[in-house]
Protein backbone atom coordinates (compact mmCIF):
# COMPACT_ATOMS: atom_id res chain seq x y z
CA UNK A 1 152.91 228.47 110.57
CA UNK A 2 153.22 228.63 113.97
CA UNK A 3 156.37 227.43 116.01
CA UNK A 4 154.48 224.89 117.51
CA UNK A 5 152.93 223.37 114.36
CA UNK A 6 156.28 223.90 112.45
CA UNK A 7 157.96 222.18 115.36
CA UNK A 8 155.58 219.56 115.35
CA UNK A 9 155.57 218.64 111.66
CA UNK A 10 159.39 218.56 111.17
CA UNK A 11 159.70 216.36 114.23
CA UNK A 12 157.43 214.09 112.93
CA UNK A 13 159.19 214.19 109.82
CA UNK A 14 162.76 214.16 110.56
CA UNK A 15 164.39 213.36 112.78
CA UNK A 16 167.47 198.28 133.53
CA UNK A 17 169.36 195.96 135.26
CA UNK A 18 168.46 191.97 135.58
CA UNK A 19 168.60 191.33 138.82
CA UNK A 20 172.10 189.43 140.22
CA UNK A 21 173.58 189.47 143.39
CA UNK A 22 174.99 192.82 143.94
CA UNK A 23 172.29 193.97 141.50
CA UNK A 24 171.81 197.73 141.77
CA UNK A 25 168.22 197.56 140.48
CA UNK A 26 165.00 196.74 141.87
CA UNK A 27 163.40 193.39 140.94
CA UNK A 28 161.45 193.24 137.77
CA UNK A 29 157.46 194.77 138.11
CA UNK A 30 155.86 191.69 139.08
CA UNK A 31 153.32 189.83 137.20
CA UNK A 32 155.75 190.82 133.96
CA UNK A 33 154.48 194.47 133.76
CA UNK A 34 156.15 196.64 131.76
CA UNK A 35 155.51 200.07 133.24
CA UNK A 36 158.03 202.44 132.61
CA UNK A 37 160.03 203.37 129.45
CA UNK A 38 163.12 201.66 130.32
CA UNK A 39 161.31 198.57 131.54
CA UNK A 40 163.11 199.01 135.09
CA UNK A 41 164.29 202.56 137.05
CA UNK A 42 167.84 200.97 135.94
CA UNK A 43 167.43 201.43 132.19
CA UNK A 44 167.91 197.63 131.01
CA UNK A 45 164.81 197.03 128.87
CA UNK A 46 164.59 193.35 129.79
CA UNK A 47 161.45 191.88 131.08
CA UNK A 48 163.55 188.60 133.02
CA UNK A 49 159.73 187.38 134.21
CA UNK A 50 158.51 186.72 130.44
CA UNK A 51 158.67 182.81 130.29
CA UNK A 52 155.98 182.81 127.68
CA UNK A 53 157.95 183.75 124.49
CA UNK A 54 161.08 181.76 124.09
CA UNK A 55 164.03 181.41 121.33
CA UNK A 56 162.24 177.88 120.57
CA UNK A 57 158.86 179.51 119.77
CA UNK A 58 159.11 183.25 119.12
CA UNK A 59 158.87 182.28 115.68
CA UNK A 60 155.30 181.36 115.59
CA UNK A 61 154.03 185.10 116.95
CA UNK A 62 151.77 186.35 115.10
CA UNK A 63 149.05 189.46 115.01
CA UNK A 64 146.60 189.54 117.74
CA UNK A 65 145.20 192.93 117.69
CA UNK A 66 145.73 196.46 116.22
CA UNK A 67 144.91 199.61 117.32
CA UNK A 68 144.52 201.96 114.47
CA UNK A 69 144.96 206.17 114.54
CA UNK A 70 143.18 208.77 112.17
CA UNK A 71 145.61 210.48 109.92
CA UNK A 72 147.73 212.89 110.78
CA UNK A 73 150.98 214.47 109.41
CA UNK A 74 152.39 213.18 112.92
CA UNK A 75 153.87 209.80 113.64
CA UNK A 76 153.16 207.30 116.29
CA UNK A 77 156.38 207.94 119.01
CA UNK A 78 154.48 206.49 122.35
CA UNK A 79 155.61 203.63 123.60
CA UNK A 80 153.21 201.76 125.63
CA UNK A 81 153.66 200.87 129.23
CA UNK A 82 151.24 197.70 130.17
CA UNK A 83 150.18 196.93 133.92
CA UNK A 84 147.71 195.33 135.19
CA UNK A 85 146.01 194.37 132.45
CA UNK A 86 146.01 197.85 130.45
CA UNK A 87 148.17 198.86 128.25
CA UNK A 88 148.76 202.94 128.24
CA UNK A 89 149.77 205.12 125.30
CA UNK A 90 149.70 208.28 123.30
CA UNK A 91 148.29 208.48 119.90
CA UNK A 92 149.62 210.58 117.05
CA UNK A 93 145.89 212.53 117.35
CA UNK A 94 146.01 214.59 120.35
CA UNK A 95 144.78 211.72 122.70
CA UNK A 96 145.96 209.25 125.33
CA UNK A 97 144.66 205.64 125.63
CA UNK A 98 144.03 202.99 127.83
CA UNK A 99 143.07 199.69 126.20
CA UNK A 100 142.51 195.91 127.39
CA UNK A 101 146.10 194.87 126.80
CA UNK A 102 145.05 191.00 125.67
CA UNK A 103 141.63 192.44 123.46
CA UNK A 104 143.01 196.00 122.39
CA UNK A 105 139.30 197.24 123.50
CA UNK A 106 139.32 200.80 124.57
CA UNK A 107 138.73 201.37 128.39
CA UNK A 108 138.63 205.20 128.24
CA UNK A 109 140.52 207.77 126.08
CA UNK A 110 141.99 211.56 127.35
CA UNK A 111 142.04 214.64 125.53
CA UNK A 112 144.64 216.48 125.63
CA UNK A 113 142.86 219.19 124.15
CA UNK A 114 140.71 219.54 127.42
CA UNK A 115 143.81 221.18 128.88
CA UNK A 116 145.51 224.28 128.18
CA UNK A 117 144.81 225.90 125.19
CA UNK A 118 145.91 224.30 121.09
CA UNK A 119 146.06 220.61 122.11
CA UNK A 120 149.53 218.78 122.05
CA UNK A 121 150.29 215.46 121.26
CA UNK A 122 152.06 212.66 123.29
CA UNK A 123 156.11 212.18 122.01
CA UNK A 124 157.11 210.01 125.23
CA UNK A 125 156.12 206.56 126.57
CA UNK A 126 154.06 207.16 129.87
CA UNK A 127 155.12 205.30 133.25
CA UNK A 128 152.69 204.02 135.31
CA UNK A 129 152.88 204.18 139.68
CA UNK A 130 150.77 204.54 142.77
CA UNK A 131 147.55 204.38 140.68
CA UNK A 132 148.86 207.27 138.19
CA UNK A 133 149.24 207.50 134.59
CA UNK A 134 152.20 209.98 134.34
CA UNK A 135 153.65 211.19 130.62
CA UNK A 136 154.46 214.94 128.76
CA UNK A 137 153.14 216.53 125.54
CA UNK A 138 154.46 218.19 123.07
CA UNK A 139 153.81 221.89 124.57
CA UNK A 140 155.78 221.03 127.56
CA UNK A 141 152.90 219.70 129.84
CA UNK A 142 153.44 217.04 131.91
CA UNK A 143 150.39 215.22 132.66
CA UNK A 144 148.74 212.73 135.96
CA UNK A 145 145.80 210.85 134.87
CA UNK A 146 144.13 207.95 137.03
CA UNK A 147 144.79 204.59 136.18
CA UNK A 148 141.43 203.70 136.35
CA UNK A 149 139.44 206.35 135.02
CA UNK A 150 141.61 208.64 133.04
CA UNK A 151 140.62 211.20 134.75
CA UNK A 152 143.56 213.98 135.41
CA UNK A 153 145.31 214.56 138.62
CA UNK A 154 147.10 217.29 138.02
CA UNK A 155 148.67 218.66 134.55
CA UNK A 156 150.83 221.36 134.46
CA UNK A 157 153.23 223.28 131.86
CA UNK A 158 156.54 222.65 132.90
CA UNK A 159 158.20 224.35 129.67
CA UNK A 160 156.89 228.02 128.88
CA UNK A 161 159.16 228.24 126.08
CA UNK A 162 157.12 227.97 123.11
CA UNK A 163 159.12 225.23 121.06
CA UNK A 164 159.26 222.96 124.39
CA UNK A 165 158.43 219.61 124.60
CA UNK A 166 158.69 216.49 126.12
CA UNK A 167 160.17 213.77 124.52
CA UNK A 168 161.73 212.25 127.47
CA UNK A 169 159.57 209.72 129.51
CA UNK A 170 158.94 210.28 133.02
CA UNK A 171 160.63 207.79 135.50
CA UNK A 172 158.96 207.74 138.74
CA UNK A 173 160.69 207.00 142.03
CA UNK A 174 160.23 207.99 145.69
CA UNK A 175 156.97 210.15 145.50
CA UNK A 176 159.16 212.07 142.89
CA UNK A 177 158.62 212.25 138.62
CA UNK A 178 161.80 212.59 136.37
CA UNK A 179 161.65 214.17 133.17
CA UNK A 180 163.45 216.11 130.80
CA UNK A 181 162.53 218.81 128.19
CA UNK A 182 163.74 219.07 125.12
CA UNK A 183 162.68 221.32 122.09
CA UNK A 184 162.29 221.87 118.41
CA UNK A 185 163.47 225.53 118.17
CA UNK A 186 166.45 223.70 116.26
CA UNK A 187 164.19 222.81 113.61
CA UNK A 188 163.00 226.25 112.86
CA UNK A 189 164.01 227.76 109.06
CA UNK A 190 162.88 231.19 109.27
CA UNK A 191 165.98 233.75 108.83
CA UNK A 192 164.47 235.96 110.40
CA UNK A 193 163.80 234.08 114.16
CA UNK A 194 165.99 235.62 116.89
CA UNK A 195 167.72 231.95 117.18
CA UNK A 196 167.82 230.58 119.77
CA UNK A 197 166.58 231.18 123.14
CA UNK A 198 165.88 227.84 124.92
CA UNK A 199 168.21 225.85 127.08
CA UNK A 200 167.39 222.17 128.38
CA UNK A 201 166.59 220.91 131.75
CA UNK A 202 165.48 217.93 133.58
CA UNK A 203 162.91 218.68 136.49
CA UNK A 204 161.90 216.94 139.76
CA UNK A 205 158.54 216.72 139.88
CA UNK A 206 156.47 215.51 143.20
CA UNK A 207 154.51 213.12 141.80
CA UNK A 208 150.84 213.32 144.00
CA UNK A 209 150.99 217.31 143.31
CA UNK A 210 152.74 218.37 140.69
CA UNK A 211 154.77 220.50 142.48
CA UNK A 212 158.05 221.37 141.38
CA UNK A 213 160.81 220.01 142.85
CA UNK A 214 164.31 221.25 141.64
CA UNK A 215 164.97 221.95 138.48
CA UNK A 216 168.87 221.33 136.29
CA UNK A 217 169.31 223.58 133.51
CA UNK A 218 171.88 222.31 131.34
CA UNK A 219 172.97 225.41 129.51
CA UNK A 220 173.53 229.19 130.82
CA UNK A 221 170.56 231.54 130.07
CA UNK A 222 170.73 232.68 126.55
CA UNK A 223 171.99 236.42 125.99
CA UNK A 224 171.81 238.41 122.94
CA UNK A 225 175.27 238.25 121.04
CA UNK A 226 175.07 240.15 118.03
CA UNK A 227 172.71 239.49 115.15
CA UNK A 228 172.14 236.80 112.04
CA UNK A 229 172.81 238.22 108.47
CA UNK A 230 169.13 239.15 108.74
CA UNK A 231 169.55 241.10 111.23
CA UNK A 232 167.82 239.70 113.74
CA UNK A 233 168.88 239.15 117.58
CA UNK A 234 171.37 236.12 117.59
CA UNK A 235 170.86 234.59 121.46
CA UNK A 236 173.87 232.35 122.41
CA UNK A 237 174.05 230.04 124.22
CA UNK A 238 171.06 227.96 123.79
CA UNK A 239 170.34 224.09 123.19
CA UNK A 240 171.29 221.16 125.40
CA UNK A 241 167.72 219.85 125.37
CA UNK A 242 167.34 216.20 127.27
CA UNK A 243 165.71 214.41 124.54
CA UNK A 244 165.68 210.53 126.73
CA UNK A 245 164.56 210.03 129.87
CA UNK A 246 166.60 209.27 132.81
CA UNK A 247 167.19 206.43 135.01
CA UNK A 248 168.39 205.82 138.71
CA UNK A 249 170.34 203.78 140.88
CA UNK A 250 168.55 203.19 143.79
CA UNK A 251 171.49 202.18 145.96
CA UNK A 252 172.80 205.36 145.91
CA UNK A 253 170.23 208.08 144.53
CA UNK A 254 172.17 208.47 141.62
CA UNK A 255 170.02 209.74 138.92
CA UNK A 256 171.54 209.64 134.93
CA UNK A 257 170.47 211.31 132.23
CA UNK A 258 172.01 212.55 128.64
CA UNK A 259 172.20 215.66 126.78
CA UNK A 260 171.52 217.03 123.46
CA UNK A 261 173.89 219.59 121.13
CA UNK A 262 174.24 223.23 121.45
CA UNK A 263 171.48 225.14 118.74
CA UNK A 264 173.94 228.28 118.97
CA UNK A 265 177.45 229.35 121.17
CA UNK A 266 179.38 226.90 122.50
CA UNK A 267 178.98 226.32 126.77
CA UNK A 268 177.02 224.26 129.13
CA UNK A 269 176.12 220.09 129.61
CA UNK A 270 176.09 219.78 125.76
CA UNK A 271 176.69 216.09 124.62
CA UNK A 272 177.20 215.14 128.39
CA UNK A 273 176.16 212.54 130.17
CA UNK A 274 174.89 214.06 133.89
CA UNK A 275 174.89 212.09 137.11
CA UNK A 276 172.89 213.64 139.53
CA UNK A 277 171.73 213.53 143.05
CA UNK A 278 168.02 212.35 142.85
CA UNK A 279 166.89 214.19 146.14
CA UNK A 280 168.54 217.59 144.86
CA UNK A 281 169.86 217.64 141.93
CA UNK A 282 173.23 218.20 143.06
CA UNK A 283 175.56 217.45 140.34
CA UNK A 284 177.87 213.96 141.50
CA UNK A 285 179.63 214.05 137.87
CA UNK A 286 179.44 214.66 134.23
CA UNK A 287 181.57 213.61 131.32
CA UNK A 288 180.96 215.47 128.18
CA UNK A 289 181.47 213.47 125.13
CA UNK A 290 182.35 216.04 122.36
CA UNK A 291 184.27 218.73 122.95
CA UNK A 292 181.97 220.91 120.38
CA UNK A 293 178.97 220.32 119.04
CA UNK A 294 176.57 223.42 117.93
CA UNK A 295 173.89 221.86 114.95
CA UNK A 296 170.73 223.13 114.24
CA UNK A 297 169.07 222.51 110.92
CA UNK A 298 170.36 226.26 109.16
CA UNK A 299 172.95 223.77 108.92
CA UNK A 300 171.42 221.40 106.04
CA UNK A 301 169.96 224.20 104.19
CA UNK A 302 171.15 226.29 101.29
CA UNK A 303 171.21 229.04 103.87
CA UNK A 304 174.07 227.70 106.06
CA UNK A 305 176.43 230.11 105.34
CA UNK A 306 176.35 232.96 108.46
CA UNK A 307 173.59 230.64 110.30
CA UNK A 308 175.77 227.63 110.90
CA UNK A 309 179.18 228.97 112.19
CA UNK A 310 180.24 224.98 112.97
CA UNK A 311 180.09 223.91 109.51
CA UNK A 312 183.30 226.00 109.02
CA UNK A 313 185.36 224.65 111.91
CA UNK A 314 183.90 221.22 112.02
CA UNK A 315 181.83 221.51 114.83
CA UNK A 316 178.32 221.35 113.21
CA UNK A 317 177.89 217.40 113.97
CA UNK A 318 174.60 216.51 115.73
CA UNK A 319 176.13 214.34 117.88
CA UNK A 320 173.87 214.48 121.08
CA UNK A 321 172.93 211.53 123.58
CA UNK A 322 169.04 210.77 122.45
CA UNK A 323 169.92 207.03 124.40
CA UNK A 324 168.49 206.56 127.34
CA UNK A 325 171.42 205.03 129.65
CA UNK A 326 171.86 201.46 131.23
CA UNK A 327 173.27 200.53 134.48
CA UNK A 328 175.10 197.64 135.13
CA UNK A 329 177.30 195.20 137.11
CA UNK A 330 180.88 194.12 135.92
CA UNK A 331 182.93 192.31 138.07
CA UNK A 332 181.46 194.13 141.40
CA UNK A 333 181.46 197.22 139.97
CA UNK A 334 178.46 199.52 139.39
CA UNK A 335 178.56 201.10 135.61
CA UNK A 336 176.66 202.89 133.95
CA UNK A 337 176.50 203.00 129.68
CA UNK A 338 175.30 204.80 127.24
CA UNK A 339 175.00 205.47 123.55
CA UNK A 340 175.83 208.55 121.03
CA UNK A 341 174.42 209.57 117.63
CA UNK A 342 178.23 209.52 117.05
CA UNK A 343 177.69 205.99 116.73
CA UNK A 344 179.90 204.99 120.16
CA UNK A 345 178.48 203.59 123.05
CA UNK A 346 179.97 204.65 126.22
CA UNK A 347 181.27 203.31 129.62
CA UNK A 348 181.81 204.77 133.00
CA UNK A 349 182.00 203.69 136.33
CA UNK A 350 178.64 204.86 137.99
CA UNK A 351 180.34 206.23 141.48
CA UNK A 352 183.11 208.21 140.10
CA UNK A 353 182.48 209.18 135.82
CA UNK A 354 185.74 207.51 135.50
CA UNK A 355 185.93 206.35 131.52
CA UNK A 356 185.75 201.98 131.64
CA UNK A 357 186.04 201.64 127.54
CA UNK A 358 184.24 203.00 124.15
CA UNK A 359 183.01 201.45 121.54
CA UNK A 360 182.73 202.69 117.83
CA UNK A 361 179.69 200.50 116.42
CA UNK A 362 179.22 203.15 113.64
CA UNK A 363 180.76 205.94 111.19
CA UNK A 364 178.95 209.30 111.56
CA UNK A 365 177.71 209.66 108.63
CA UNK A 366 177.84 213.32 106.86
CA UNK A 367 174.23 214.57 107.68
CA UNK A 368 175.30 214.22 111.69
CA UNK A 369 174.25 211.85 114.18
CA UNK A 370 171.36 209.68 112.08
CA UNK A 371 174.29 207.17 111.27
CA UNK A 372 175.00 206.58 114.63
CA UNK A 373 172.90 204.72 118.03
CA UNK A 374 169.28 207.13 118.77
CA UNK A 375 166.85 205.91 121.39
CA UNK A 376 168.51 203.10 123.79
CA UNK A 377 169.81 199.94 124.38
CA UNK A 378 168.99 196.68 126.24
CA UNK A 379 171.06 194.94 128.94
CA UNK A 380 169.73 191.31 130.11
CA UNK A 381 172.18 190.33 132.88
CA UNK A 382 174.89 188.72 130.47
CA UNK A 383 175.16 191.63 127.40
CA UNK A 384 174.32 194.67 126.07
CA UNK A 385 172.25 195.16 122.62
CA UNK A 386 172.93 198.01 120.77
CA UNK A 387 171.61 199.37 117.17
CA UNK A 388 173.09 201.68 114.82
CA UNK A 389 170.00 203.82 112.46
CA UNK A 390 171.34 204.56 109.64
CA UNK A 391 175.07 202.53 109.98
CA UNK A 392 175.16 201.58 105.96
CA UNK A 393 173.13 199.51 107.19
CA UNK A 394 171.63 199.61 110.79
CA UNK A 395 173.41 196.70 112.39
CA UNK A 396 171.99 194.81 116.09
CA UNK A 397 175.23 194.65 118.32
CA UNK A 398 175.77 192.11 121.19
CA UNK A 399 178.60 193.25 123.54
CA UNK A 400 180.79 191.67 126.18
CA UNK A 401 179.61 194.71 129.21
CA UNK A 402 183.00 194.25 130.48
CA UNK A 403 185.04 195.27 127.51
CA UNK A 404 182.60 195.76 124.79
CA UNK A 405 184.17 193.71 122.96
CA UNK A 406 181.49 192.78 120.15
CA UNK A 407 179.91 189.11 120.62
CA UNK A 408 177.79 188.75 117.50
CA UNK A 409 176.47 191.37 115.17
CA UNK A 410 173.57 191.41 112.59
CA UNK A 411 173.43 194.02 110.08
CA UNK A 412 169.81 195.10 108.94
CA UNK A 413 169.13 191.60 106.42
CA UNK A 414 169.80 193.26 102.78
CA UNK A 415 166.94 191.96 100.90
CA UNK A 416 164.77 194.74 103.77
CA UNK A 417 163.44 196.55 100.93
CA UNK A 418 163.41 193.94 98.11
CA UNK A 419 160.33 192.07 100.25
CA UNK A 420 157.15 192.84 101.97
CA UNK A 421 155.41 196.15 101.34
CA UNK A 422 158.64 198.30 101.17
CA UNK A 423 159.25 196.27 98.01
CA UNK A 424 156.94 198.73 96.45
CA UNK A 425 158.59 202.03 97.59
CA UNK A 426 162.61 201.48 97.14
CA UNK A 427 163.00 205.15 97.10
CA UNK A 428 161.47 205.07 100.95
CA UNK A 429 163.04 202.43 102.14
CA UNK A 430 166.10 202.36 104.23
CA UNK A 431 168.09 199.46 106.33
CA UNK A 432 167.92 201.39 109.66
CA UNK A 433 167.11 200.82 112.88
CA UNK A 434 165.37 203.93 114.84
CA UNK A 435 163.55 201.96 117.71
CA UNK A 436 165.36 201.35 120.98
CA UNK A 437 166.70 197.25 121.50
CA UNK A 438 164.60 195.26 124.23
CA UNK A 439 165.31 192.25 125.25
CA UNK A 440 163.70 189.48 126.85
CA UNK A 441 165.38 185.65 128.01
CA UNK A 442 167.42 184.51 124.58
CA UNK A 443 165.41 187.20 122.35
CA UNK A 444 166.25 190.52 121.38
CA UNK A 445 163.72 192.62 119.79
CA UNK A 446 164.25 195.21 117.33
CA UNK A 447 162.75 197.21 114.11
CA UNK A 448 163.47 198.67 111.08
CA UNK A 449 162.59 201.67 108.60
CA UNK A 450 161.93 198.48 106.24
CA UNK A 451 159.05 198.20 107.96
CA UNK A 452 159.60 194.76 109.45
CA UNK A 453 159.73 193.92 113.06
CA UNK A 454 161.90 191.26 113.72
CA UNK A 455 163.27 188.82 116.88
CA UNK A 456 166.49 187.68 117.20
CA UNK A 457 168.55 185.27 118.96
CA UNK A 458 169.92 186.85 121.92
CA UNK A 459 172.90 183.93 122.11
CA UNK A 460 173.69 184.02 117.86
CA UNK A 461 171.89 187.15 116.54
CA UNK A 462 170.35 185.02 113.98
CA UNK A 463 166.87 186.21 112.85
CA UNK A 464 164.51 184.38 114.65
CA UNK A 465 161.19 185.57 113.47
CA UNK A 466 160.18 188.61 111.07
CA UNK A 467 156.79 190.05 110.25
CA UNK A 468 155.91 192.72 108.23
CA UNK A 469 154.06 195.64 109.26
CA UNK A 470 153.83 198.09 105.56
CA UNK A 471 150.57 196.96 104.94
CA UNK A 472 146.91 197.54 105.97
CA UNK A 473 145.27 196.63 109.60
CA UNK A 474 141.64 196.68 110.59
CA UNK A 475 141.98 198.41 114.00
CA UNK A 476 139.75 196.82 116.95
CA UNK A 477 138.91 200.26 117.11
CA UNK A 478 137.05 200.84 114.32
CA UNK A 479 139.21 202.03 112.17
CA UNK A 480 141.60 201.16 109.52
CA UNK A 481 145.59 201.71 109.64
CA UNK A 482 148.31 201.05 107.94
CA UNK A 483 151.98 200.46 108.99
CA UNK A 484 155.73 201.39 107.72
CA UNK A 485 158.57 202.06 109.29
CA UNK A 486 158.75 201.19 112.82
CA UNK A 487 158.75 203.84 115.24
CA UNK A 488 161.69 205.20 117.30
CA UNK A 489 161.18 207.57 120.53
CA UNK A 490 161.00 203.80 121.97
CA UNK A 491 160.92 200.29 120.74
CA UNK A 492 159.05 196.73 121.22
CA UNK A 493 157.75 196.10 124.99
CA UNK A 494 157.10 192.44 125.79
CA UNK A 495 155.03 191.75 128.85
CA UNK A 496 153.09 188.66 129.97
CA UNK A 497 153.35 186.36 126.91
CA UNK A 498 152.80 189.54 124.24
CA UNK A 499 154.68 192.42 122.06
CA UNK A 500 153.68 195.95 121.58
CA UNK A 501 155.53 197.84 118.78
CA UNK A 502 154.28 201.23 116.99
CA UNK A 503 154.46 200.94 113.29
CA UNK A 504 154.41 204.27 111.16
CA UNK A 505 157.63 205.95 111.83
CA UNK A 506 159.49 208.45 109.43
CA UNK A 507 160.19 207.46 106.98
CA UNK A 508 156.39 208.06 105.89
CA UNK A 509 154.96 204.76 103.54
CA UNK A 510 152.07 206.41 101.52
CA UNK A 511 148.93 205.54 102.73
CA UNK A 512 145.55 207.18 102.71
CA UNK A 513 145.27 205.67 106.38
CA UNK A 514 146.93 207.03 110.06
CA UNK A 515 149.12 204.60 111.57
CA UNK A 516 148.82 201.68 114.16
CA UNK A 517 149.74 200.04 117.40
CA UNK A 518 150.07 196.18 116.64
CA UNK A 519 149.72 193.74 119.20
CA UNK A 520 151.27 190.31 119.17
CA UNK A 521 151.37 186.67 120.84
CA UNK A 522 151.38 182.96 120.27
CA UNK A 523 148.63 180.79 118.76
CA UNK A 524 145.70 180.75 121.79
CA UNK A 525 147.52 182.56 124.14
């Protein structure tokens, strides 16, 4: 198997601000558009203009349309962005859509295939400005399509390293894209692979040409440093992939961003948390948030011994930042947050990396950083939502964002895999949360691998509403699909009186069907 098709199964298999006075955000899209990953440029994953969907009637949302994918060994990880009527995402099958986002009707589809040669697949949410579609693949393309047509732009490789990829969604601002690369070379088993040779980076991209901007690499260029008990070339160091995508106070140009672990050596922005000058990339400040962190998955394998040096001293752990940062006021000053596989979410003040307060939500768990927070976390003016994955169980966190101390928490409800359609498969099931938290006024959205997608009260926590998605959907496309788990590499987005979650996630419910998109809103909206 190739790298890229190895890489590309055991992904799929394993695995910002409201505005106040002072606010260092831009206002909410108008209209209620959601049409970036983070919601805003400031990370907070609150739409503050959704007056449609309230605490008092969340309750009664139900199904309004699905969007169903062929089958493929890959799950569903784009989450839509919806403006101006369309809502924009990736599909597990090598193509990009844009659909009516009240009907689900298809408006036009992309290839990726017409690009480059093997076809990739879309692991990001795409962000929509100036008339562009903008998003990455899974080869390390980075792609502009027309809003209107789908027609590309430009589309360019951005990663030449043959594992790269882009999981991280692009944030657009000032003419300029955002987006990091990440990789899979982690994931590779062969003893006999000259491990490992890529290093992260997060690129600045101008966004009517595709030119490249600057480039930050977060690790030193690999070197050769001995060999594996194979005998093959042992490259160190290598790793720090950005996995989430960035976001930016526009006050000061301050871009933020978080890193991923070491795959071998010890050196460079591993486990860091990078402020960065948007116009240069100038480095403002870092804090790293473990001291040593080298993983890669030699580690879980009968193999380990010679292949994982950490798992002798401890420093094997998986611990990266997959979170996507928020930034926020507290008592007029600027901070910015942000949350580790470790399971702590932490705190600094934005100008200076100064350390405000931590907070462990979660105890890693001893398989590395699935125990602790993965994708992001939600900030509506007045506090932050976190969610642990796999916390024994996932558990929905409100905190106070000047102390975090914790205001209410919900752990995953325990009867998850007694009901619904996970009932069936209680050696699948799992209370844990993968997707990111979004919020919007008094509800908090999240999912589980229980395969229900479920409101909550953003004042109590208390379970508000609850559906369950493990079961079969006739697509408006044509075609039937069938949910499970649902999907991290983003969460619910909630935009003009409607929900979009992806349904599918690892872990995999059995189904002879692909998975789905599903589309909610209240009765004759």
């Amino acid at each position: 198997m190739t790298i890229f098709g190895r890489k590309l199964r055991l992904l799929g298999l394993a695995s910002a601000v409201l505005v106040l006075s002072g606010s260092v955000a831009s206002a909410q899209p108008r209209h209620g558009d959601w049409p970036t990953w983070q919601g805003d440029k400031a990370g907070s994953r609150h739409n503050s203009a959704e007056h449609q969907i309230t605490p008092s009637n969340v309750g009664k949302l139900d199904l309004k349309w699905a969007f169903a994918y062929p089958k493929t060994e890959v799950p569903p990880k784009s989450q839509p962005a919806v403006v101006d009527g369309s809502a924009y995402f990736g599909g597990p099958d090598g193509k990009f859509y844009a659909t009516d986002a009240k009907t689900g009707a298809t408006k036009w589809a992309f290839d990726l295939a017409s690009v480059g040669e093997g076809g990739g697949v879309v692991l990001d949410g795409p962000t929509v400005a100036r008339g562009k579609v903008y998003f990455g693949d899974s080869r390390g393309y980075v792609y502009a399509l027309d809003q209107r047509t789908g027609k590309p732009v430009w589309a360019k490789d951005f990663d030449q390293h043959p594992a790269g990829m882009h999981t991280s969604s692009p944030l657009y601002h000032n003419g300029r894209i955002y987006v990091g690369s990440s990789s899979a070379e982690n994931t590779i088993t062969d003893l006999n692979y000259p491990c490992c040779t890529f290093r992260g980076h997060l690129d600045s991209i101008d966004a009517d040409t595709g030119e490249l901007a600057w480039r930050y690499y977060t690790i030193p260029e690999p070197k050769p440093n001995g060999t594996w008990p194979s005998g093959a070339t042992k490259y160190e160091p290598s790793g720090g992939g950005v996995w989430s995508s960035p976001v930016i106070d526009e006050k000061t140009g301050t871009l933020y961003v978080g890193t991923g672990q070491n795959y071998t050596g010890s050196a460079g922005d591993f486990d860091s948390l990078l402020a960065l000058d948007a116009r240069t990339g100038a480095v403002r400040w870092k804090q790293q948030v473990t001291k040593a962190d080298t993983w890669h998955t030699l580690c879980n394998t009968p193999d380990a011994e010679g292949y994982c040096p950490g798992l002798k001293d401890g420093t094997a752990l998986d611990y990266d930042i997959g979170a996507t940062p928020n930034i926020f006021r507290v008592n007029g000053r600027t901070m910015v947050g942000v949350g580790q596989k470790s399971g702590v979410y932490h705190v600094f003040d934005a100008a200076t990396g100064e350390v405000s307060w931590r907070r462990q939500l979660s105890e890693p768990l001893p398989s590395g950083g699935i125990s602790g927070i993965q994708w992001g976390s939600s900030y509506d003016g007045e506090k932050l939502y976190i969610a642990t994955y796999f916390g024994e169980p996932g558990t929905l966190f409100a905190l106070n964002p000047a102390n975090g101390d914790v205001e209410w928490q919900t752990p995953n409800p325990a009867n998850g895999c007694a009901t619904g359609g996970a009932a069936e498969h209680p050696d699948i099931c799992s209370l844990a949360h993968a997707p990111a938290v979004t919020t919007s006024p008094g509800v908090v959205y999240e999912g589980s691998n229980d395969g229900k997608f479920r409101a909550y009260s953003a004042e109590t926590g208390k379970v508000l509403w609850e559906y369950d998605t493990v079961r079969d959907f006739a697509g408006v496309n044509g075609l039937t699909g069938h949910g499970g788990a649902l999907a991290g590499s983003g969460g619910a987005v909630v935009s003009n009186g409607m929900v979009y979650v992806q349904s599918g996630y690892y872990p995999s419910y059995p189904s002879e069907h692909g998975t789905v998109l599903l589309a909610f809103a209240l009765p004759k909206s």
